[in-house]
C-alpha atoms as a PDB file:
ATOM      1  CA  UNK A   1       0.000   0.000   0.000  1.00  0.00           C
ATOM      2  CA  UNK A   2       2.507   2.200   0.989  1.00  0.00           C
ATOM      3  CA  UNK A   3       5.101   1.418  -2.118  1.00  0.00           C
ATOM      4  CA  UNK A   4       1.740   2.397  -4.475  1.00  0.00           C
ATOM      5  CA  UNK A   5       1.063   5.359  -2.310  1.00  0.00           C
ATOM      6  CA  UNK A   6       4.757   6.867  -3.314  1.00  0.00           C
ATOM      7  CA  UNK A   7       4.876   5.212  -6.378  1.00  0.00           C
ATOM      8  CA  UNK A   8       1.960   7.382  -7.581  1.00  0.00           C
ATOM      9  CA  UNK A   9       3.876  10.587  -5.886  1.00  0.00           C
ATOM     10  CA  UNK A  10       6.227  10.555  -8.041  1.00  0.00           C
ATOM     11  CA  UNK A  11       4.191   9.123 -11.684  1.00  0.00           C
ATOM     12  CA  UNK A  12       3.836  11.885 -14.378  1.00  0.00           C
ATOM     13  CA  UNK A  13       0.363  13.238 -14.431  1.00  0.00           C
ATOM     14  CA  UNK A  14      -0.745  15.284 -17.357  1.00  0.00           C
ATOM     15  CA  UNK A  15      -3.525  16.932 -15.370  1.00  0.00           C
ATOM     16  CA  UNK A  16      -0.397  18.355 -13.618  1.00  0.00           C
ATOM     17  CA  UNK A  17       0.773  20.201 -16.473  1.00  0.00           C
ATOM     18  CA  UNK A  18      -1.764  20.751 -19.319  1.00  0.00           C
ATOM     19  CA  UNK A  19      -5.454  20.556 -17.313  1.00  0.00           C
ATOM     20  CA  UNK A  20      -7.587  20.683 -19.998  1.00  0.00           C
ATOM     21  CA  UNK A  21      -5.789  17.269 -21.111  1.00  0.00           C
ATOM     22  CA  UNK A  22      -6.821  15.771 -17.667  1.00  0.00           C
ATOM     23  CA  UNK A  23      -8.821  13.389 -19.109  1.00  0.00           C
ATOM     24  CA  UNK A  24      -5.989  11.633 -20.414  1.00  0.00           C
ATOM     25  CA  UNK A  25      -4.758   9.977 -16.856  1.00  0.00           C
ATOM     26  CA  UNK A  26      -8.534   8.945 -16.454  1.00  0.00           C
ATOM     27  CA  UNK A  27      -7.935   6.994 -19.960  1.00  0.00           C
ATOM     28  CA  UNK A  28      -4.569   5.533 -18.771  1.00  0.00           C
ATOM     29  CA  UNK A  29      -5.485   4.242 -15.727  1.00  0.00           C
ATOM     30  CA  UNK A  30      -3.726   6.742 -13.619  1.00  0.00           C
ATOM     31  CA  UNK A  31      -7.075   8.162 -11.688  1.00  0.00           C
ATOM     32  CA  UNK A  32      -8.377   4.560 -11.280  1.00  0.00           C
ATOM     33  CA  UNK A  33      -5.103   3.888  -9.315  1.00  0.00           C
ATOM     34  CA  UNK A  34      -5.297   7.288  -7.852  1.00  0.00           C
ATOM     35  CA  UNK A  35      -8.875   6.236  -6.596  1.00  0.00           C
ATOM     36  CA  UNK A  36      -7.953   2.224  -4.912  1.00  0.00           C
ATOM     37  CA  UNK A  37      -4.996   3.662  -2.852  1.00  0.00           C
ATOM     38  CA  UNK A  38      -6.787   6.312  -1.441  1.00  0.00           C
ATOM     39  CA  UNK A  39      -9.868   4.164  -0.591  1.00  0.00           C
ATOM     40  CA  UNK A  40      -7.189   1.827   0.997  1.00  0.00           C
ATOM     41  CA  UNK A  41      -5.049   4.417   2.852  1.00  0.00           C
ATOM     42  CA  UNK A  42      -8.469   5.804   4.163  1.00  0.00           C
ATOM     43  CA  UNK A  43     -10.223   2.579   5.391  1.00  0.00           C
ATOM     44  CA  UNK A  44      -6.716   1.301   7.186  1.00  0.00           C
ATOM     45  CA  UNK A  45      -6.418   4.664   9.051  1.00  0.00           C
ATOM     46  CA  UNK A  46      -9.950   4.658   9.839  1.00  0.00           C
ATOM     47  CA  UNK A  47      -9.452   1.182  11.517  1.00  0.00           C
ATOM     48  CA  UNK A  48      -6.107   2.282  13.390  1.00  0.00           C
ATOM     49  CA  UNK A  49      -7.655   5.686  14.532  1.00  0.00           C
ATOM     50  CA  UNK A  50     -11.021   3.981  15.586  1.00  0.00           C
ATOM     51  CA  UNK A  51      -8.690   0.983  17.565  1.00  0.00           C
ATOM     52  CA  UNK A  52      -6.960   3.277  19.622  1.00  0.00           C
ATOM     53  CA  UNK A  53     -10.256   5.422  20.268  1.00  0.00           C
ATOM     54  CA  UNK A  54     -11.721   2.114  21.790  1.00  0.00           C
ATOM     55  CA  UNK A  55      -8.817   2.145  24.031  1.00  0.00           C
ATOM     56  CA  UNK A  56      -8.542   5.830  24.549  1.00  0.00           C
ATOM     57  CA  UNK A  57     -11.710   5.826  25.944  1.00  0.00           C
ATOM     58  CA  UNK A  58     -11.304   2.820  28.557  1.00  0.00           C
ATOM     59  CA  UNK A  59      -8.547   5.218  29.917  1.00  0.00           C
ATOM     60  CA  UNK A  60      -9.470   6.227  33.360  1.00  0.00           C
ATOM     61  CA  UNK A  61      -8.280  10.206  32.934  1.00  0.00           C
ATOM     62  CA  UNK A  62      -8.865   9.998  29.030  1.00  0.00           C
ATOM     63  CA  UNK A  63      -5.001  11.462  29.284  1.00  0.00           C
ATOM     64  CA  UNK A  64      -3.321  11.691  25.995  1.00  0.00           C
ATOM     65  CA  UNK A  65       0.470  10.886  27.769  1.00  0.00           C
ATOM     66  CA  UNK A  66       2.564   9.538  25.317  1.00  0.00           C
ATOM     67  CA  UNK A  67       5.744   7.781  27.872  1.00  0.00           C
ATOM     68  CA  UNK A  68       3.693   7.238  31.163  1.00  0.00           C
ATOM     69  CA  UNK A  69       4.118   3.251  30.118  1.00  0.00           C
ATOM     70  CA  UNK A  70       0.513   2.759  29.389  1.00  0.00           C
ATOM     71  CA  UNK A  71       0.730   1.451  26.021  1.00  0.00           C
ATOM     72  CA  UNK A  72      -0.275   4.839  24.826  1.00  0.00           C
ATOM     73  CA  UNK A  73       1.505   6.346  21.639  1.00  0.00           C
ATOM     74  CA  UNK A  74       1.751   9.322  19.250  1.00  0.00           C
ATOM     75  CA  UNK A  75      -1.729   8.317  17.700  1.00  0.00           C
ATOM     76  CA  UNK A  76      -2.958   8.724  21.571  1.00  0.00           C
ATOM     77  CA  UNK A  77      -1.079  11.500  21.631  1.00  0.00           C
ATOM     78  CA  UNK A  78      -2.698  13.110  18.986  1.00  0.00           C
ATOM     79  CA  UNK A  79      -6.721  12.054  19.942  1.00  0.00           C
ATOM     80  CA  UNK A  80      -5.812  13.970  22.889  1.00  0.00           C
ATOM     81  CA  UNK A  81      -4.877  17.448  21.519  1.00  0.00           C
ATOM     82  CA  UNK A  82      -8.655  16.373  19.515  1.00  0.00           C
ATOM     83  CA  UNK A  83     -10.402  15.884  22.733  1.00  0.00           C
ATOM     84  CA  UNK A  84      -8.600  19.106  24.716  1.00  0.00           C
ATOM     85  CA  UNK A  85      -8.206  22.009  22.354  1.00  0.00           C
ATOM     86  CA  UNK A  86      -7.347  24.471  25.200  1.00  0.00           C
ATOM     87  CA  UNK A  87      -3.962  24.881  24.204  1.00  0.00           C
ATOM     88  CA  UNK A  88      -5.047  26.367  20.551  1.00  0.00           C
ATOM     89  CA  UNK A  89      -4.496  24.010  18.255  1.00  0.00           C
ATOM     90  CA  UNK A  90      -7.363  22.382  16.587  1.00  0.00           C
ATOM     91  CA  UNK A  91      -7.278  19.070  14.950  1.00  0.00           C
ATOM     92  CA  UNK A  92      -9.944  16.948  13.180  1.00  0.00           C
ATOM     93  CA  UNK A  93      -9.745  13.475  11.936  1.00  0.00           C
ATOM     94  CA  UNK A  94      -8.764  14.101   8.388  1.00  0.00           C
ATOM     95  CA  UNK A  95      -5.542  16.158   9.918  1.00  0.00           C
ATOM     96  CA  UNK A  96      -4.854  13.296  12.521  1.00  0.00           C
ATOM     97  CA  UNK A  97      -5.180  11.086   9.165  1.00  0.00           C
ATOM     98  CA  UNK A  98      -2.307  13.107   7.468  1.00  0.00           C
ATOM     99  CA  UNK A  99      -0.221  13.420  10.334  1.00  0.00           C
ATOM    100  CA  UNK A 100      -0.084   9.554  10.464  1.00  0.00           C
ATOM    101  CA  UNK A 101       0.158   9.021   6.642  1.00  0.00           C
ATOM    102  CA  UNK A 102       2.887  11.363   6.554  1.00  0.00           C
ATOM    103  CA  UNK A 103       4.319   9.384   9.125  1.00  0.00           C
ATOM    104  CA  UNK A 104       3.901   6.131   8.017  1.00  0.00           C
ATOM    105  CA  UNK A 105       5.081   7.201   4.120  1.00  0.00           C
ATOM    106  CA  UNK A 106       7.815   9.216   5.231  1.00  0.00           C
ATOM    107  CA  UNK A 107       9.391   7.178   7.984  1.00  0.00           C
ATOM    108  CA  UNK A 108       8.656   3.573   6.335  1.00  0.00           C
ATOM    109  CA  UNK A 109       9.878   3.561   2.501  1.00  0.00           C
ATOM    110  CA  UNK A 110      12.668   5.982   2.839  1.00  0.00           C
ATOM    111  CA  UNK A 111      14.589   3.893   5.875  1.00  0.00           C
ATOM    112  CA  UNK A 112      14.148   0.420   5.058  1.00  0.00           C
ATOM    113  CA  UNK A 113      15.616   1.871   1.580  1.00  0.00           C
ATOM    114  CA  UNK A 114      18.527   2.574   3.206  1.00  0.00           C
ATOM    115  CA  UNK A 115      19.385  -0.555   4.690  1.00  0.00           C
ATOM    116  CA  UNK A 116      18.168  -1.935   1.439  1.00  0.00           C
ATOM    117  CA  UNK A 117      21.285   0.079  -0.047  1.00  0.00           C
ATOM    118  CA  UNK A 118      23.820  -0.909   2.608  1.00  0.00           C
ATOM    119  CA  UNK A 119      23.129  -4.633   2.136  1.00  0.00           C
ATOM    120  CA  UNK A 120      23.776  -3.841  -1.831  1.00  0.00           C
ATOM    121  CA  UNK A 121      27.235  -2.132  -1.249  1.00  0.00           C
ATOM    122  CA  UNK A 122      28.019  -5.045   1.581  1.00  0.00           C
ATOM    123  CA  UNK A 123      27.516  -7.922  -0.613  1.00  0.00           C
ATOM    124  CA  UNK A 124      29.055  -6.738  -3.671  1.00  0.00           C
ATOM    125  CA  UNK A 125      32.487  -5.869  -1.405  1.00  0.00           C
ATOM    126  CA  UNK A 126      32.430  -8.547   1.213  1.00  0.00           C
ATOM    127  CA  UNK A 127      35.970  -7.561   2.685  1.00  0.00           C
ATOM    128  CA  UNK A 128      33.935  -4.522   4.170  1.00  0.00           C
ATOM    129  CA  UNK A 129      31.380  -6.985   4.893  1.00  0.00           C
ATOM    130  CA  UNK A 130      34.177  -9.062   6.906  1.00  0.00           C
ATOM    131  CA  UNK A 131      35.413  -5.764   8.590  1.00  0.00           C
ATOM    132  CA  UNK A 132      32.490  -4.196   9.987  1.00  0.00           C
ATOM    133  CA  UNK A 133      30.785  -7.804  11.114  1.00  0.00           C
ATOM    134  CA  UNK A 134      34.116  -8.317  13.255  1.00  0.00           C
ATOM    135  CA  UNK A 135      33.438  -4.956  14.634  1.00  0.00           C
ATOM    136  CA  UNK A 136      29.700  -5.476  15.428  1.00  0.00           C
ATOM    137  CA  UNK A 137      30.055  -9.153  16.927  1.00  0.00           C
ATOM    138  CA  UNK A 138      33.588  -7.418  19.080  1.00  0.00           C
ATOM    139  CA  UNK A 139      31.311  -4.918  21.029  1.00  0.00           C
ATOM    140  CA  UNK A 140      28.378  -7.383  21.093  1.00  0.00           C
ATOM    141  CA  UNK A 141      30.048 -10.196  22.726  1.00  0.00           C
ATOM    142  CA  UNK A 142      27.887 -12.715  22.460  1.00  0.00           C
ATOM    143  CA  UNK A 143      24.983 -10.744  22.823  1.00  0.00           C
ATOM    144  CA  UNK A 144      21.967 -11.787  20.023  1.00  0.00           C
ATOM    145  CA  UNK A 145      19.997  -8.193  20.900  1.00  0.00           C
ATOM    146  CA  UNK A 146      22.214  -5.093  19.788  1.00  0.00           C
ATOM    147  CA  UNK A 147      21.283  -2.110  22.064  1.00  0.00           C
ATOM    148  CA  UNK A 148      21.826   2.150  21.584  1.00  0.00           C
ATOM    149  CA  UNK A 149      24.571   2.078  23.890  1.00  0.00           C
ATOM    150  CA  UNK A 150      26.369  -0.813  21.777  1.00  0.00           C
ATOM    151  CA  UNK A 151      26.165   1.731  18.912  1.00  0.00           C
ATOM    152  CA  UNK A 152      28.075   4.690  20.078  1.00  0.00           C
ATOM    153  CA  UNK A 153      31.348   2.008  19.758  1.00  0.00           C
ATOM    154  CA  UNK A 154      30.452   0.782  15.833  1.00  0.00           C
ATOM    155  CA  UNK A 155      32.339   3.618  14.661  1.00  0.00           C
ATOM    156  CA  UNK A 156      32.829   1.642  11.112  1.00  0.00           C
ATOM    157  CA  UNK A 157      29.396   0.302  11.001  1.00  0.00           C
ATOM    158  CA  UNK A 158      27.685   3.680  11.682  1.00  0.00           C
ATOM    159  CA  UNK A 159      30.479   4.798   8.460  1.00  0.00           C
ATOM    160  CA  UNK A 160      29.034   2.504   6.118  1.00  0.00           C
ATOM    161  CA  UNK A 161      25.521   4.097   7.349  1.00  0.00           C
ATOM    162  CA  UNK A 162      26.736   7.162   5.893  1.00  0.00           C
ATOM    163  CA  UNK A 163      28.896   5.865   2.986  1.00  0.00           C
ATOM    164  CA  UNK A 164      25.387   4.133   1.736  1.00  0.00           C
ATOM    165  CA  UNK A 165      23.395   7.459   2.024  1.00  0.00           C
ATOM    166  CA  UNK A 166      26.210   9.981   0.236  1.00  0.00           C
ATOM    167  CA  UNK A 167      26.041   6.864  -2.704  1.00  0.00           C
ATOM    168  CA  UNK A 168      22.419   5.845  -2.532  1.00  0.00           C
ATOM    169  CA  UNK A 169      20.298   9.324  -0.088  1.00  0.00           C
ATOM    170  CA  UNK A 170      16.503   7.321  -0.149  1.00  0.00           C
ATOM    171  CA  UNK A 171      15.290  10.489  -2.145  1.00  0.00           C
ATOM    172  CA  UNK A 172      17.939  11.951  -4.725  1.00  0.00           C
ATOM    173  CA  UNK A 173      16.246  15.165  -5.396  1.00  0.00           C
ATOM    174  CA  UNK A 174      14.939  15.996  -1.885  1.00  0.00           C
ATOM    175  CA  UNK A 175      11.834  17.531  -1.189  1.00  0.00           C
ATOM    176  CA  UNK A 176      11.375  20.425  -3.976  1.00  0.00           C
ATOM    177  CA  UNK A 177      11.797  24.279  -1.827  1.00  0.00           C
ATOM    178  CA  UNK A 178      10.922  27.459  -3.152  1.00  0.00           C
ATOM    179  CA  UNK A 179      13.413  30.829  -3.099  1.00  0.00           C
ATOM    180  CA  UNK A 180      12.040  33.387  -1.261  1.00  0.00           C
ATOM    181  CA  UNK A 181      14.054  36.445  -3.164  1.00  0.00           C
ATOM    182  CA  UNK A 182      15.842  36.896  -5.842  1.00  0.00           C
ATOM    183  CA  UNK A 183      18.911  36.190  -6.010  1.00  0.00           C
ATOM    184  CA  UNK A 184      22.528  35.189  -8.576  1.00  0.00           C
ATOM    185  CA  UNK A 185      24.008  32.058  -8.665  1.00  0.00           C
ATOM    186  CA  UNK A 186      27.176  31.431 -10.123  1.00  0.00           C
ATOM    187  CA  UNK A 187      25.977  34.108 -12.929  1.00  0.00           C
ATOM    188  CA  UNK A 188      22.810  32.694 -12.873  1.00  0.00           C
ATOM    189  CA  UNK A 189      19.451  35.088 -11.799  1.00  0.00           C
ATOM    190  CA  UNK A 190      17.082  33.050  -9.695  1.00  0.00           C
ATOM    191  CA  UNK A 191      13.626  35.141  -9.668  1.00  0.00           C
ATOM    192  CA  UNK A 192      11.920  34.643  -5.675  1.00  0.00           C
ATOM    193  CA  UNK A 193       9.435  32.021  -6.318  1.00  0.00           C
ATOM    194  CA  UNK A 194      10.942  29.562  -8.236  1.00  0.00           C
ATOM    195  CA  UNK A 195      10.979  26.107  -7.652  1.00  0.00           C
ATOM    196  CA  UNK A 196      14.697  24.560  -6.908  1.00  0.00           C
ATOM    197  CA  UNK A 197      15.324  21.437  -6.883  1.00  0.00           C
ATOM    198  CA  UNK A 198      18.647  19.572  -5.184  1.00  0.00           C
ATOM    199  CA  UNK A 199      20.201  17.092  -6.330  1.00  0.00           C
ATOM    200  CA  UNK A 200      21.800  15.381  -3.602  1.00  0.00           C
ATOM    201  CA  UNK A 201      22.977  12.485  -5.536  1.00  0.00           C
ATOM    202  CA  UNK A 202      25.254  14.228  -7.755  1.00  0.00           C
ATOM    203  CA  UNK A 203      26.417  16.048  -4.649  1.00  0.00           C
ATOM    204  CA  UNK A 204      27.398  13.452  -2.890  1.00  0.00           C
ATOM    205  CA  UNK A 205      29.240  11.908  -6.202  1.00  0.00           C
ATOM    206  CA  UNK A 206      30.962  15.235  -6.691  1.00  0.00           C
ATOM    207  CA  UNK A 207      34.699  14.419  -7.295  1.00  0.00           C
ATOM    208  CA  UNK A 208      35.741  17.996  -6.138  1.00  0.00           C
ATOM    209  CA  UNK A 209      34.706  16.801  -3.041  1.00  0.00           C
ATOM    210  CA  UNK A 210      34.722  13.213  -2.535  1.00  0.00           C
ATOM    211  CA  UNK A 211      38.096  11.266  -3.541  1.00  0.00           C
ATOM    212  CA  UNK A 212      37.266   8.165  -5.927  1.00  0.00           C
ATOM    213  CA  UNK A 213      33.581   9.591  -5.595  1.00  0.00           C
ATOM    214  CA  UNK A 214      31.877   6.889  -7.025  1.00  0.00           C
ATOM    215  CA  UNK A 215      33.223   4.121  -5.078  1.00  0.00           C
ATOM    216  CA  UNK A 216      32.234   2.774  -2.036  1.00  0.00           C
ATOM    217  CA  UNK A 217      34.563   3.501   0.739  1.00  0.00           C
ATOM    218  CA  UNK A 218      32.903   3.490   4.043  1.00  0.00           C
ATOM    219  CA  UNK A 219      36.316   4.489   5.712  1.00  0.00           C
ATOM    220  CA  UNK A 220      36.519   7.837   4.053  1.00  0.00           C
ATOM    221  CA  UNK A 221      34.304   8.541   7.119  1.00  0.00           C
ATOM    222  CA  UNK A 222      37.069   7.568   9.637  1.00  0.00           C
ATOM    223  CA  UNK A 223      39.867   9.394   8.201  1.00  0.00           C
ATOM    224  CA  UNK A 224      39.693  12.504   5.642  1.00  0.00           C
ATOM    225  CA  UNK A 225      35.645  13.381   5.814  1.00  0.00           C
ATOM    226  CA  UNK A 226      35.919  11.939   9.999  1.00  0.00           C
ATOM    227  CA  UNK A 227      34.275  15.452  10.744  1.00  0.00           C
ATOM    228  CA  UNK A 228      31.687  15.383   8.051  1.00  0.00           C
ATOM    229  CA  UNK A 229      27.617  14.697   9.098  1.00  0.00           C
ATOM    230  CA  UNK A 230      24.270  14.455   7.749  1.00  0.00           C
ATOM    231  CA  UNK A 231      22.666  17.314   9.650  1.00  0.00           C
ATOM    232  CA  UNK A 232      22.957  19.909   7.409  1.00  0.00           C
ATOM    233  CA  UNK A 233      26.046  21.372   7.946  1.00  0.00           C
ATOM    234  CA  UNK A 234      28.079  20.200   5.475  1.00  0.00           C
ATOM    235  CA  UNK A 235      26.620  21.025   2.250  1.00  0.00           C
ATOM    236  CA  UNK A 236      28.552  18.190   0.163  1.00  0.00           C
ATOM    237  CA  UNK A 237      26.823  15.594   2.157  1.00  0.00           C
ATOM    238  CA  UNK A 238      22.959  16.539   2.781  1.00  0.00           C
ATOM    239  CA  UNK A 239      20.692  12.830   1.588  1.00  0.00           C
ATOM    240  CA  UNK A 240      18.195  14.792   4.911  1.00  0.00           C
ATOM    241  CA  UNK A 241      18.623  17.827   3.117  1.00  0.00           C
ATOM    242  CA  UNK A 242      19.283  21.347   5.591  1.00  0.00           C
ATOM    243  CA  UNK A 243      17.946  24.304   7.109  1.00  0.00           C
ATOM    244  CA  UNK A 244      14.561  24.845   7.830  1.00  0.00           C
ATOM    245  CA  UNK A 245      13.480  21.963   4.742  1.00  0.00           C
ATOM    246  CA  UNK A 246      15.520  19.354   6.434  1.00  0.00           C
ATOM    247  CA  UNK A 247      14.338  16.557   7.354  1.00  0.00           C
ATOM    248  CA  UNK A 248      12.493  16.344  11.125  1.00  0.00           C
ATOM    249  CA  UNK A 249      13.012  12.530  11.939  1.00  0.00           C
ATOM    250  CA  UNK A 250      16.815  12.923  10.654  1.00  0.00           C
ATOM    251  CA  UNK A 251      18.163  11.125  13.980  1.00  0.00           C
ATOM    252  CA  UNK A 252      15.283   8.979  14.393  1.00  0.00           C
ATOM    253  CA  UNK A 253      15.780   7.405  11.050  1.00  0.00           C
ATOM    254  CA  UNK A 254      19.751   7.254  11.966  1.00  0.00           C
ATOM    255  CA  UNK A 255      19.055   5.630  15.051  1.00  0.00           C
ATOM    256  CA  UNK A 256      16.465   3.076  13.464  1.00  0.00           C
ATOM    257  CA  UNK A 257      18.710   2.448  10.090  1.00  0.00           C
ATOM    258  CA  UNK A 258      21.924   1.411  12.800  1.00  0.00           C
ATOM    259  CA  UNK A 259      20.140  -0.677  15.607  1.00  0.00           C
ATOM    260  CA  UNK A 260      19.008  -2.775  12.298  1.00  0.00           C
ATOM    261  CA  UNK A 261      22.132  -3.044  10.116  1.00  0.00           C
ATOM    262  CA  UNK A 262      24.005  -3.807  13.348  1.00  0.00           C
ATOM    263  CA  UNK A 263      21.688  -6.510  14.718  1.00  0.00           C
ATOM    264  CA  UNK A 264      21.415  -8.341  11.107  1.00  0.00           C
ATOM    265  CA  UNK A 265      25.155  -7.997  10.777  1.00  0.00           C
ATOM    266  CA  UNK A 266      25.025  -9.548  14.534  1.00  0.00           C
ATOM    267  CA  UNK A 267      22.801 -12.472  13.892  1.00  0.00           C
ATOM    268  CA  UNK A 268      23.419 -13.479  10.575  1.00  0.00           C
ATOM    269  CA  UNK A 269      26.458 -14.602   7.754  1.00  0.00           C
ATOM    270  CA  UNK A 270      24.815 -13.554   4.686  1.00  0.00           C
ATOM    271  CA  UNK A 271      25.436 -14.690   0.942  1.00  0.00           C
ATOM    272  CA  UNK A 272      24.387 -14.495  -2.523  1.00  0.00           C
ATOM    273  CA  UNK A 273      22.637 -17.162  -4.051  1.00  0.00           C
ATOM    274  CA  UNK A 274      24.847 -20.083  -5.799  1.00  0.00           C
ATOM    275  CA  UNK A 275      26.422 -18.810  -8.741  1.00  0.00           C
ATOM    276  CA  UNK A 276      25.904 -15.222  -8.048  1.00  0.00           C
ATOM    277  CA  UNK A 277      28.567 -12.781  -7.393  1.00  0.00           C
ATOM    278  CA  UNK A 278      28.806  -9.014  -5.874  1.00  0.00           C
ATOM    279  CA  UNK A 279      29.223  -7.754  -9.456  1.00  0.00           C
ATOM    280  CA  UNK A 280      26.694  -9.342 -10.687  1.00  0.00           C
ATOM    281  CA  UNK A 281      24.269  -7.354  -8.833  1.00  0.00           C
ATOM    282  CA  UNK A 282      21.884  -5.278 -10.780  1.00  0.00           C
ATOM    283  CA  UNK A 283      22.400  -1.790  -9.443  1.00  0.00           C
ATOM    284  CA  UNK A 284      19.761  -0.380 -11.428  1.00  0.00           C
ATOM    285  CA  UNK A 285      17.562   1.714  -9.497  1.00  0.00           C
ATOM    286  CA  UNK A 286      13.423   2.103 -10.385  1.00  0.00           C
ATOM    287  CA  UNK A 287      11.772   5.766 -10.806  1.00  0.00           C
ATOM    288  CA  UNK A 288      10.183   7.230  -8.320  1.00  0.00           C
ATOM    289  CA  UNK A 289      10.276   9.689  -5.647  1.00  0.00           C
ATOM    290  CA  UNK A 290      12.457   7.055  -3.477  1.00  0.00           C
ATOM    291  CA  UNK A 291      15.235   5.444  -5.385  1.00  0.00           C
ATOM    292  CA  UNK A 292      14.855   1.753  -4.700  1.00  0.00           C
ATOM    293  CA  UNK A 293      16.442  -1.297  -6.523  1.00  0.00           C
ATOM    294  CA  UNK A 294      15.110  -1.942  -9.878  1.00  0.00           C
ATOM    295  CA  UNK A 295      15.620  -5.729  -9.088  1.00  0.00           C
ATOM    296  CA  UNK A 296      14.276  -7.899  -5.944  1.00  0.00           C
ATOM    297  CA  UNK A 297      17.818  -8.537  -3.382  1.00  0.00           C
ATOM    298  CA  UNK A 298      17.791 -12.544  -2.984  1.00  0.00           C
ATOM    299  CA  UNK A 299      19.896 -13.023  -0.381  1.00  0.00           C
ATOM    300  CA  UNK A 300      21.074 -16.160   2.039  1.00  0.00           C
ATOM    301  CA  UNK A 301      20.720 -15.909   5.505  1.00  0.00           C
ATOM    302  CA  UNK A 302      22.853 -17.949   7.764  1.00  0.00           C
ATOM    303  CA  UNK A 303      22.362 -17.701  12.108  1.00  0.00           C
ATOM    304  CA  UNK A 304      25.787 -16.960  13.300  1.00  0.00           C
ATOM    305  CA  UNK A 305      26.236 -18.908  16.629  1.00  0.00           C
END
């Protein structure tokens, strides 16, 4: 549902750019499509909203406290500011809907994409793959449950975390902004309300910035670029994109992306199938607003004891 849902973000719609043409994406199929995933989107947030009414109303205090250890969560959290609206803001159910869809869209595709990624570059150089498994199953010890605290030591694993996003950022061209004046760059005049779009891909490929740009070097990140993040700071490596426009759930993602890599790392020995080396992976990635693999990863998973 949620792969259609971004899918159809990102299809070309001719209503979009010649209206009076509109009937076109009715004759193609496109509003048909349009139609079913909203219809599904709709009826599965209707069931998780009305679920955790049922249970929002058993509450004793009818509290909306998202950490008091009651089960309760950010959908609670957000029937509450429905039920009390003495703090000013006013929500109805189709904003509650949104809030969750944007949730559930934005925090779903784009990080499993990631790790998606990672596994890619792993597989098809499996001395890295050697390297950073010694390092994760080191600081583990035995452990088969990887915590936070574990992390902050996987200096190398958390590198090929970011050597995976400069390569592969889940959304190449970012979320489109809008100048607010006008303004010249590099002899160019760019009029206030144009759209501008980034392309972080070819920024983080840029060979005036990265040595051997388009290869994948996860230890660039513990020598030369040690220094450089993904908060916005450094402008040749931005896959969250910066200022204002970046993105909110930045170190939730970060922190979600690592405790996985790390545990699968942990738990498993993984291989192609027989016959099938690293370079014979199809890197080809499929259109779309997120930039997934073109071609299904069949991989071989083996429980390291």
């Amino acid at each position: 549902m949620i792969r259609e849902f971004t899918t159809l973000l990102g299809v070309f719609s001719v209503r979009d750019f010649i209206p009076w043409l509109g009937w076109v994406d009715y004759v193609s199929g496109l509003d048909t499509r349009v139609e079913k995933n909203f219809r599904e989107i709709d009826c599965f947030l209707d069931r998780v909203i009305e679920d955790h009414m049922i249970q929002f109303q058993r509450t004793k205090d009818g509290g909306c406290g998202a950490t008091d250890g009651d089960g309760q969560d950010f959908v609670y959290f957000l029937l509450g500011i429905e039920k009390d609206d003495s703090g000013g803001i006013i929500l109805e159910r189709d904003h509650i809907k949104a809030i969750i869809l944007d949730m559930f869209a934005a925090g779903t595709d784009t990080t499993y994409t990631v790790i998606e990624w990672a596994m890619v570059e792993l597989l098809r150089h499996p001395e890295i793959m050697k390297e950073v498994q010694d390092e994760v199953r080191k600081i583990a010890k035995g452990k088969t449950n990887i915590t936070e605290d574990d992390l902050e030591q996987m200096h190398y694993m958390k590198s090929v975390i970011k050597e995976s996003l400069r390569l592969h950022p889940p959304i190449p061209l970012l979320v489109p902004r809008e100048s607010l004046e006008d303004v010249k760059i590099q002899g160019y005049d760019i009029p206030a309300k144009t759209t501008v779009i980034i392309n972080a891909l070819a920024i983080g490929r840029d060979p005036n910035y990265w040595e051997e740009a388009e290869q994948f070097q996860p230890k660039r990140f513990l020598n030369a670029a040690r220094n450089v993040d993904f908060k916005g700071h450094d402008f040749q490596f931005i896959p969250f994109g910066a200022g204002r426009r970046g993105c909110p759930g930045t170190q939730f993602a970060i922190s979600v992306n690592e405790l996985a890599l790390a545990n699968i790392l942990n738990n498993f020995d993984w291989a192609l199938l027989d016959g099938v080396s690293g370079k014979d992976l199809d890197m080809t990635e499929c259109s779309g607003i997120t930039a997934h693999l073109k071609s299904s990863l069949l991989v071989i998973p083996t429980p390291h004891y």
